[in-house]
Protein backbone atom coordinates (compact mmCIF):
# COMPACT_ATOMS: atom_id res chain seq x y z
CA UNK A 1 -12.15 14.16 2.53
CA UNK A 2 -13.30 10.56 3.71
CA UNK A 3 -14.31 9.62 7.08
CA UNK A 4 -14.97 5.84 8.21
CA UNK A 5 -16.90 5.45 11.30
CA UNK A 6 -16.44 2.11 13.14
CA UNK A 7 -16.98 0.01 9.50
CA UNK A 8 -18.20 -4.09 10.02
CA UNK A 9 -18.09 -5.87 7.01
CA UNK A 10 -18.49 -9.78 6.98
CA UNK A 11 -18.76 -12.69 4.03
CA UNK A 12 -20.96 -15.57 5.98
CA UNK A 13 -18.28 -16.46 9.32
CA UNK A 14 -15.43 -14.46 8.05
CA UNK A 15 -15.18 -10.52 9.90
CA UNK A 16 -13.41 -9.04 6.47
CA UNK A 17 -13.62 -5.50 8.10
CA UNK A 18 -14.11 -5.03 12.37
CA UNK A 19 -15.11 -1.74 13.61
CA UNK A 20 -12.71 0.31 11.45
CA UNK A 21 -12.70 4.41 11.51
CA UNK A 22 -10.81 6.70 9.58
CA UNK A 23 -10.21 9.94 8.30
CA UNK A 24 -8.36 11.29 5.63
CA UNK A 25 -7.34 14.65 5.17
CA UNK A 26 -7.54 15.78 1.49
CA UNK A 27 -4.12 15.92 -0.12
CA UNK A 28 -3.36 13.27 1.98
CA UNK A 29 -1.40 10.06 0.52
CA UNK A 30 -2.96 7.23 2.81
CA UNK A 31 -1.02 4.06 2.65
CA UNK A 32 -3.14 0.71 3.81
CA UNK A 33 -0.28 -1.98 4.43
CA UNK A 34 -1.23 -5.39 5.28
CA UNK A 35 -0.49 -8.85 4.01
CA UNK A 36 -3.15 -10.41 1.17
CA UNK A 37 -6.37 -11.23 3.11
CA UNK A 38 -5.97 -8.79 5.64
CA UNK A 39 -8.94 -6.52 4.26
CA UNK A 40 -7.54 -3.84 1.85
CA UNK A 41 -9.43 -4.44 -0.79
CA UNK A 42 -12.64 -4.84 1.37
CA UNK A 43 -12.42 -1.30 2.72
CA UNK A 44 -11.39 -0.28 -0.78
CA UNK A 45 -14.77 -1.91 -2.52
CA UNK A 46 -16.56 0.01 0.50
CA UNK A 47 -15.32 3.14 -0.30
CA UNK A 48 -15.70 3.00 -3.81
CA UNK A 49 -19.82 2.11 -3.08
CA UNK A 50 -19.74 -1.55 -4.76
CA UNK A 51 -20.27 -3.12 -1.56
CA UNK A 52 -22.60 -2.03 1.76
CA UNK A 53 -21.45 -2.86 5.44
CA UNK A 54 -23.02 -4.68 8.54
CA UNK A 55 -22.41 -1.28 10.63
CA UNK A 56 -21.05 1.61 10.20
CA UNK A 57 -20.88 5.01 7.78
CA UNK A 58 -18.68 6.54 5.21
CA UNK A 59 -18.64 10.03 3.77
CA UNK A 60 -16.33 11.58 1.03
CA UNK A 61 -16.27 14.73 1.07
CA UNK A 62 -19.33 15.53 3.56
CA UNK A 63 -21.89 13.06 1.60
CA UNK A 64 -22.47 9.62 2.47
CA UNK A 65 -21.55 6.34 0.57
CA UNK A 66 -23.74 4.38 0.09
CA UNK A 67 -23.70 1.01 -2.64
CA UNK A 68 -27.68 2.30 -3.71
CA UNK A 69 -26.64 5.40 -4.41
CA UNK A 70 -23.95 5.91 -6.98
CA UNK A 71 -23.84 9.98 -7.09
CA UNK A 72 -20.22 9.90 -4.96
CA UNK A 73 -18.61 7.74 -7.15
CA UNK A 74 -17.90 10.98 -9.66
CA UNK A 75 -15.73 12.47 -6.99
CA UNK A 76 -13.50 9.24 -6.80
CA UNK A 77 -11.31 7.06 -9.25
CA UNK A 78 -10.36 3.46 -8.36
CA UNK A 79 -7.18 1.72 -9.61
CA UNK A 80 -8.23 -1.92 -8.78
CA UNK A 81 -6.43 -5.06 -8.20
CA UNK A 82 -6.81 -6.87 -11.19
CA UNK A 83 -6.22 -4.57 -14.79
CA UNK A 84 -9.60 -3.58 -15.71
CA UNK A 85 -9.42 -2.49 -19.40
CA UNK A 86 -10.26 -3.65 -22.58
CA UNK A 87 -7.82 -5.82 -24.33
CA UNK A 88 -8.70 -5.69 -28.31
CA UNK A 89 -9.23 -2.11 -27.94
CA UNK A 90 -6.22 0.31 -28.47
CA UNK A 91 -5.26 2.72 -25.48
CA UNK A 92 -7.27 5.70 -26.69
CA UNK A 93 -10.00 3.66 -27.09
CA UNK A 94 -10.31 2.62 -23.84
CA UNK A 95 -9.90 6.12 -22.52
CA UNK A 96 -12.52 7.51 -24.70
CA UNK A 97 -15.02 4.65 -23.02
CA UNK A 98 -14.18 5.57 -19.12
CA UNK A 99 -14.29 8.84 -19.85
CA UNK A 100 -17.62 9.06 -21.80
CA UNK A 101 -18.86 6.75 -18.76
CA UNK A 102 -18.20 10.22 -16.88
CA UNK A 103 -20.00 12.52 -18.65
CA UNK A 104 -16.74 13.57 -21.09
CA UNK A 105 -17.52 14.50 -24.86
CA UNK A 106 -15.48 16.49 -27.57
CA UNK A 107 -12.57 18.46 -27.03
CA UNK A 108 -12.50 18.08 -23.58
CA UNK A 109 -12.31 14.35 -23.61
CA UNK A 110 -9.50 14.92 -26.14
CA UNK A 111 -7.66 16.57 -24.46
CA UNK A 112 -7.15 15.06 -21.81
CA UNK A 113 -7.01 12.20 -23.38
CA UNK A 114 -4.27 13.00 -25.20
CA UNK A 115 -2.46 14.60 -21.17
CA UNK A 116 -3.11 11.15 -19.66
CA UNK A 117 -1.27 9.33 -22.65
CA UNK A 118 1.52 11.80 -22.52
CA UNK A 119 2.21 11.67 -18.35
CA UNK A 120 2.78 7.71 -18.57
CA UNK A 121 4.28 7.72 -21.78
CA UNK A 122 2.01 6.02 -24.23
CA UNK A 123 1.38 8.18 -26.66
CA UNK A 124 3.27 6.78 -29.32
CA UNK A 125 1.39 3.18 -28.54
CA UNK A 126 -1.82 5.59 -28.59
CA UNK A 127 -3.73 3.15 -31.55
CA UNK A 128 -2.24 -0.05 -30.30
CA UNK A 129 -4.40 -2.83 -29.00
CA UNK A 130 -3.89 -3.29 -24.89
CA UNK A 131 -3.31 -7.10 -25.75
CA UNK A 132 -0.36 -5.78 -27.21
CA UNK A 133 1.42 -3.87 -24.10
CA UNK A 134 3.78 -4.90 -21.52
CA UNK A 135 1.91 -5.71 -17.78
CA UNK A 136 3.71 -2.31 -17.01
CA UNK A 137 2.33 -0.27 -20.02
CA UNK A 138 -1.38 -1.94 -19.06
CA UNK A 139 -0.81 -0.77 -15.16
CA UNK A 140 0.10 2.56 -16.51
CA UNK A 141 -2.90 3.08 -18.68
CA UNK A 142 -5.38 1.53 -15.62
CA UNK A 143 -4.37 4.39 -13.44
CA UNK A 144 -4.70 7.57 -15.89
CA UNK A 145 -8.41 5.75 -16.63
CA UNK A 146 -9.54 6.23 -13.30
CA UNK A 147 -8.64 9.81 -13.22
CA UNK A 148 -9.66 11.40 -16.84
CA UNK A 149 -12.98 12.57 -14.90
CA UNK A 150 -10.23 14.42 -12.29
CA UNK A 151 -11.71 13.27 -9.11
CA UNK A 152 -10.89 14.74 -5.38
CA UNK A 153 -9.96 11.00 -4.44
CA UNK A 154 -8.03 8.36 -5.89
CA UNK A 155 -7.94 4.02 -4.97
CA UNK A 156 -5.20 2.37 -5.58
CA UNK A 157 -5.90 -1.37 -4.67
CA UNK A 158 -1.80 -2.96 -5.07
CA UNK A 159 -1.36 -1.03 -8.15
CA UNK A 160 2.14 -2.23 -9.01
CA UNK A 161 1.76 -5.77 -8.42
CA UNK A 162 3.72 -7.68 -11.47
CA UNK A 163 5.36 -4.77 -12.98
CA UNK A 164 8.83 -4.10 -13.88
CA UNK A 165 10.73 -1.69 -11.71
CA UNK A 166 10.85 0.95 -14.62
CA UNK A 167 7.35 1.11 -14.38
CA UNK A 168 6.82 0.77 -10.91
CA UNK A 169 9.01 3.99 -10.35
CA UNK A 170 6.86 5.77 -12.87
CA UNK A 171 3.82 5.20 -11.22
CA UNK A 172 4.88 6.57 -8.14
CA UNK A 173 6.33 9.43 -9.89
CA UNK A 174 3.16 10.14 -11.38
CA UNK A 175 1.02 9.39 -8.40
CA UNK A 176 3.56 11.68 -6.07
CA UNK A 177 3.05 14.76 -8.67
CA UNK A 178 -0.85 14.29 -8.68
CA UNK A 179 -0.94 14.88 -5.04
CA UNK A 180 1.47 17.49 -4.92
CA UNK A 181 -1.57 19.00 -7.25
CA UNK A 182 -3.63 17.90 -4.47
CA UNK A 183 -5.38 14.89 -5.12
CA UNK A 184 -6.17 12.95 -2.20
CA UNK A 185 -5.01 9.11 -2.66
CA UNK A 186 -5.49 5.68 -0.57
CA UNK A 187 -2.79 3.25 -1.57
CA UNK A 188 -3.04 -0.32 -0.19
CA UNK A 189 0.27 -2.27 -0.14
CA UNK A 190 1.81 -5.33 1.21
CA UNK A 191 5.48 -3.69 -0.02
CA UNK A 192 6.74 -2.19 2.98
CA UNK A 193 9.51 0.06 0.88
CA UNK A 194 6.17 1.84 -0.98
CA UNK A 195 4.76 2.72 1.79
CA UNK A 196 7.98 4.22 3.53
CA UNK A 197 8.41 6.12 -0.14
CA UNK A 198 4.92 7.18 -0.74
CA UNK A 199 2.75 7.74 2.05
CA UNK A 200 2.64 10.63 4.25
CA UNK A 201 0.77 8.28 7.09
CA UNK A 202 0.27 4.84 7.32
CA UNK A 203 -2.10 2.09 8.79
CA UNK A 204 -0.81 -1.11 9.50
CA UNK A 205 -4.23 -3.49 8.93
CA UNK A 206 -4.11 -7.02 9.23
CA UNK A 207 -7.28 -9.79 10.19
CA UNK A 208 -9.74 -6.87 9.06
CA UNK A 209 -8.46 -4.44 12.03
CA UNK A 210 -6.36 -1.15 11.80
CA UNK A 211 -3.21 -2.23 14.35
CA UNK A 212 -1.89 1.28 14.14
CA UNK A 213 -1.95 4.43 12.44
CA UNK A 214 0.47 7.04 11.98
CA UNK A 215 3.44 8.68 10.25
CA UNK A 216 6.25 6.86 9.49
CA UNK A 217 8.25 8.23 12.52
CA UNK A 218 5.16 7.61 14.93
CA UNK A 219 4.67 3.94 13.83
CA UNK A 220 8.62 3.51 14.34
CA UNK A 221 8.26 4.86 17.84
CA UNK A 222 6.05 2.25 19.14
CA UNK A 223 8.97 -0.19 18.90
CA UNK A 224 10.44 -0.55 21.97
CA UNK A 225 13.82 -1.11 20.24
CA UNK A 226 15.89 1.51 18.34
CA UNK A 227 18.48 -0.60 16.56
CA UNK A 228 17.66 -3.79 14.80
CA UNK A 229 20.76 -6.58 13.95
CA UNK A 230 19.98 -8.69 11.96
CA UNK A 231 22.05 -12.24 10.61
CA UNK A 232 21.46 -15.80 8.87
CA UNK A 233 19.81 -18.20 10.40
CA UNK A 234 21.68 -21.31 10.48
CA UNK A 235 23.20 -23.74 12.36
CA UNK A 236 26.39 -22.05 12.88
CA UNK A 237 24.58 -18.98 14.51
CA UNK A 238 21.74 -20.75 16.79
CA UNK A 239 23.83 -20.64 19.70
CA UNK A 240 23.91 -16.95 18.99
CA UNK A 241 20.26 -16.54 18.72
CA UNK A 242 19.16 -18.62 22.06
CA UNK A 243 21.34 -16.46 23.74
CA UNK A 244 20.22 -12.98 22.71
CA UNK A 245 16.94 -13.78 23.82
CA UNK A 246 17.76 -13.16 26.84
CA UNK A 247 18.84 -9.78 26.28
CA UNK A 248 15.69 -8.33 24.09
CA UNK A 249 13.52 -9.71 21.45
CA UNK A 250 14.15 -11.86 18.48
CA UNK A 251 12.44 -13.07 15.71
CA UNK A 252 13.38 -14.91 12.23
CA UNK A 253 11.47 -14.83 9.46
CA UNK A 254 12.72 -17.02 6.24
CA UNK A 255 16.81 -16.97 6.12
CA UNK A 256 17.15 -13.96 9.27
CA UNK A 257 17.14 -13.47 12.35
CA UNK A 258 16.62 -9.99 13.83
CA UNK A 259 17.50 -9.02 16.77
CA UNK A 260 16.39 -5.85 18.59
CA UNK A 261 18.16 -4.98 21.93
CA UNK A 262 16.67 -4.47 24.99
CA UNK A 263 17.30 -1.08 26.68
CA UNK A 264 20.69 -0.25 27.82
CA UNK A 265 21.81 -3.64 26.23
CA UNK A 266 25.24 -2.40 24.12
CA UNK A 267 26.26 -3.18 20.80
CA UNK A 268 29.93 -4.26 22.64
CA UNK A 269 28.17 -6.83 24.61
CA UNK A 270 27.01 -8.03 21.54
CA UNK A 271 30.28 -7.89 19.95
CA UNK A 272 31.46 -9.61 22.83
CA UNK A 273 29.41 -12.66 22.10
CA UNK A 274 29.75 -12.79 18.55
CA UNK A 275 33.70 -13.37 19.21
CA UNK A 276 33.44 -15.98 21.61
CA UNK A 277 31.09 -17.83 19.39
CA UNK A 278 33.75 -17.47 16.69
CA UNK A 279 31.52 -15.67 14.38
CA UNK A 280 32.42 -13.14 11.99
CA UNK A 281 31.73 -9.54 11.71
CA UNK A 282 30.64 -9.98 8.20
CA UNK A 283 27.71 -11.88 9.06
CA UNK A 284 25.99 -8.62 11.02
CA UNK A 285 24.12 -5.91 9.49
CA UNK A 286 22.98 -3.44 12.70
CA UNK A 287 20.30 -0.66 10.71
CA UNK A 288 17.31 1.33 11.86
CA UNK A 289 14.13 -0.98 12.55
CA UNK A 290 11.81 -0.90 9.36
CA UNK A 291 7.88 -1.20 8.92
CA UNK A 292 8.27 -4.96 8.32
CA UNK A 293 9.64 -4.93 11.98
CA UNK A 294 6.61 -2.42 13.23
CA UNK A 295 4.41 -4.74 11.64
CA UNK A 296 5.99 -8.06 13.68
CA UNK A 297 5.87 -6.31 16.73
CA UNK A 298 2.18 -5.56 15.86
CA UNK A 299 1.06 -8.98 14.77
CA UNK A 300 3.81 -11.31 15.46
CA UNK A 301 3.84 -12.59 11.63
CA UNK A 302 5.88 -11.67 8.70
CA UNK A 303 4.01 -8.95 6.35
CA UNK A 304 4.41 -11.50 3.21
CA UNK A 305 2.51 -14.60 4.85
């Protein structure tokens, strides 16, 4: 469905993008997890043709992208960043104006018009003004804009970014029944738990470069720790920490520290420490290792910086 081939993309002295490739398969949901600035919404403006790189080519769907040349922007929708509707209009309003802007007239615009207000639950607030709606209700309506024209690939640039979690779960309900129709869909994130929910493979991007790509369970495998511990960081467990470093790897990021084991290291010679510190049991939480900790290993800085 889209192919990137070794993409360069620079503002003046900053690399935004450095020699990325990709390819998605259609029906694919891509997730793009990285912190702000690493370069999501670069390849994202890229895609969509608003922007041109230093080197490199993109295709969707066998034709290329170019920013010149608008014709492959019909087979794509793009959720961006920021809400990008009209705020004194009502809701139908502003889907009757995207869709004309795609070719859509008469009953057919109606129509599905009338679908896209139904499947995120607007259609009662159908002839209210956008000004009017909840940041939720507005997120809602940006995403069933970009697809009243029913493209083969959907953009989603941190769609749920300052939403309630009503609305956030409806989103991804309605995203995860779209593909399951088999539309193919790029989601950038720096929320670790949507991309573990949604995405069927994952590439962890940070400083403008893809650090790894994969499924879930291949990402997790490049750990070279299984089990991940993790407990406050404070003065009463320091001692704790300086000593399990020499034992496998840790790191603390805000109020934790994690620690992940070296192999053959056993939780009872953990244990063991723990009690002649004096420390309680209550202060451990020993769980599977998580993207955040894929993406440490990776980078060696927290996804949220």
């Amino acid at each position: 469905m889209l192919k990137l081939d070794h993409i360069t993309k620079r503002y003046g002295a900053l690399t935004a993008l450095d020699d990325v490739s990709l390819n998605i398969a259609p029906g694919e949901f891509f997730g793009l997890l990285g912190p702000n600035g690493a370069g999501k919404t670069t390849l994202m403006s890229l895609v969509a043709g608003l922007r041109a790189p230093e080197a490199g080519g993109i295709t969707l769907d066998g034709k290329p992208v170019t920013a010149a040349d608008p014709s492959t922007r019909v087979s794509l929708g793009l959720v961006p960043q920021s809400i990008a509707l009209y705020e004194d209009l009502s809701a139908e309003q502003n889907l009757r104006i995207f869709g004309e802007l795609y070719g859509l007239r008469g009953a057919d615009l109606r129509q599905r018009i009338d679908e896209a207000l139904t499947a995120v639950q607007l259609a009662d607030r159908r002839r209210d003004q956008v000004k009017t709606f909840s940041g939720g209700m507005q997120r809602r309506l940006n995403l069933v804009a970009a697809l009243l024209h029913r493209p083969k690939l959907l953009l989603c640039d941190e769609p749920t970014v300052g939403i309630d979690p009503q609305s956030r779960n409806a989103i991804f309900d309605f995203l995860e029944a779209r593909v399951r129709d088999g539309l193919t869909v790029i989601y950038s994130t720096h929320y670790m738990e949507e991309a573990t929910r949604l995405c069927s493979r994952i590439g962890v991007i940070d400083h403008g470069k893809i650090h790894a790509l994969g499924t879930l369970e291949e990402l997790l495998a490049r750990l070279p720790f299984q089990e991940e511990i993790s407990f406050p960081a404070s003065p009463l467990t320091a001692g704790l920490a300086a000593r399990l470093a020499a034992h496998g790897e840790v790191t603390t990021g805000g109020d934790q520290h994690r620690f992940h084991p070296a192999p053959g290291f056993k939780n009872s010679a953990f244990y063991a420490l723990t009690e002649e510190l004096e420390l309680s049991s209550r202060l451990f939480i020993s769980e599977r290792p998580t993207l955040e900790a894929v993406f440490l290993h990776l980078t060696g800085r927290s996804l949220r910086e």
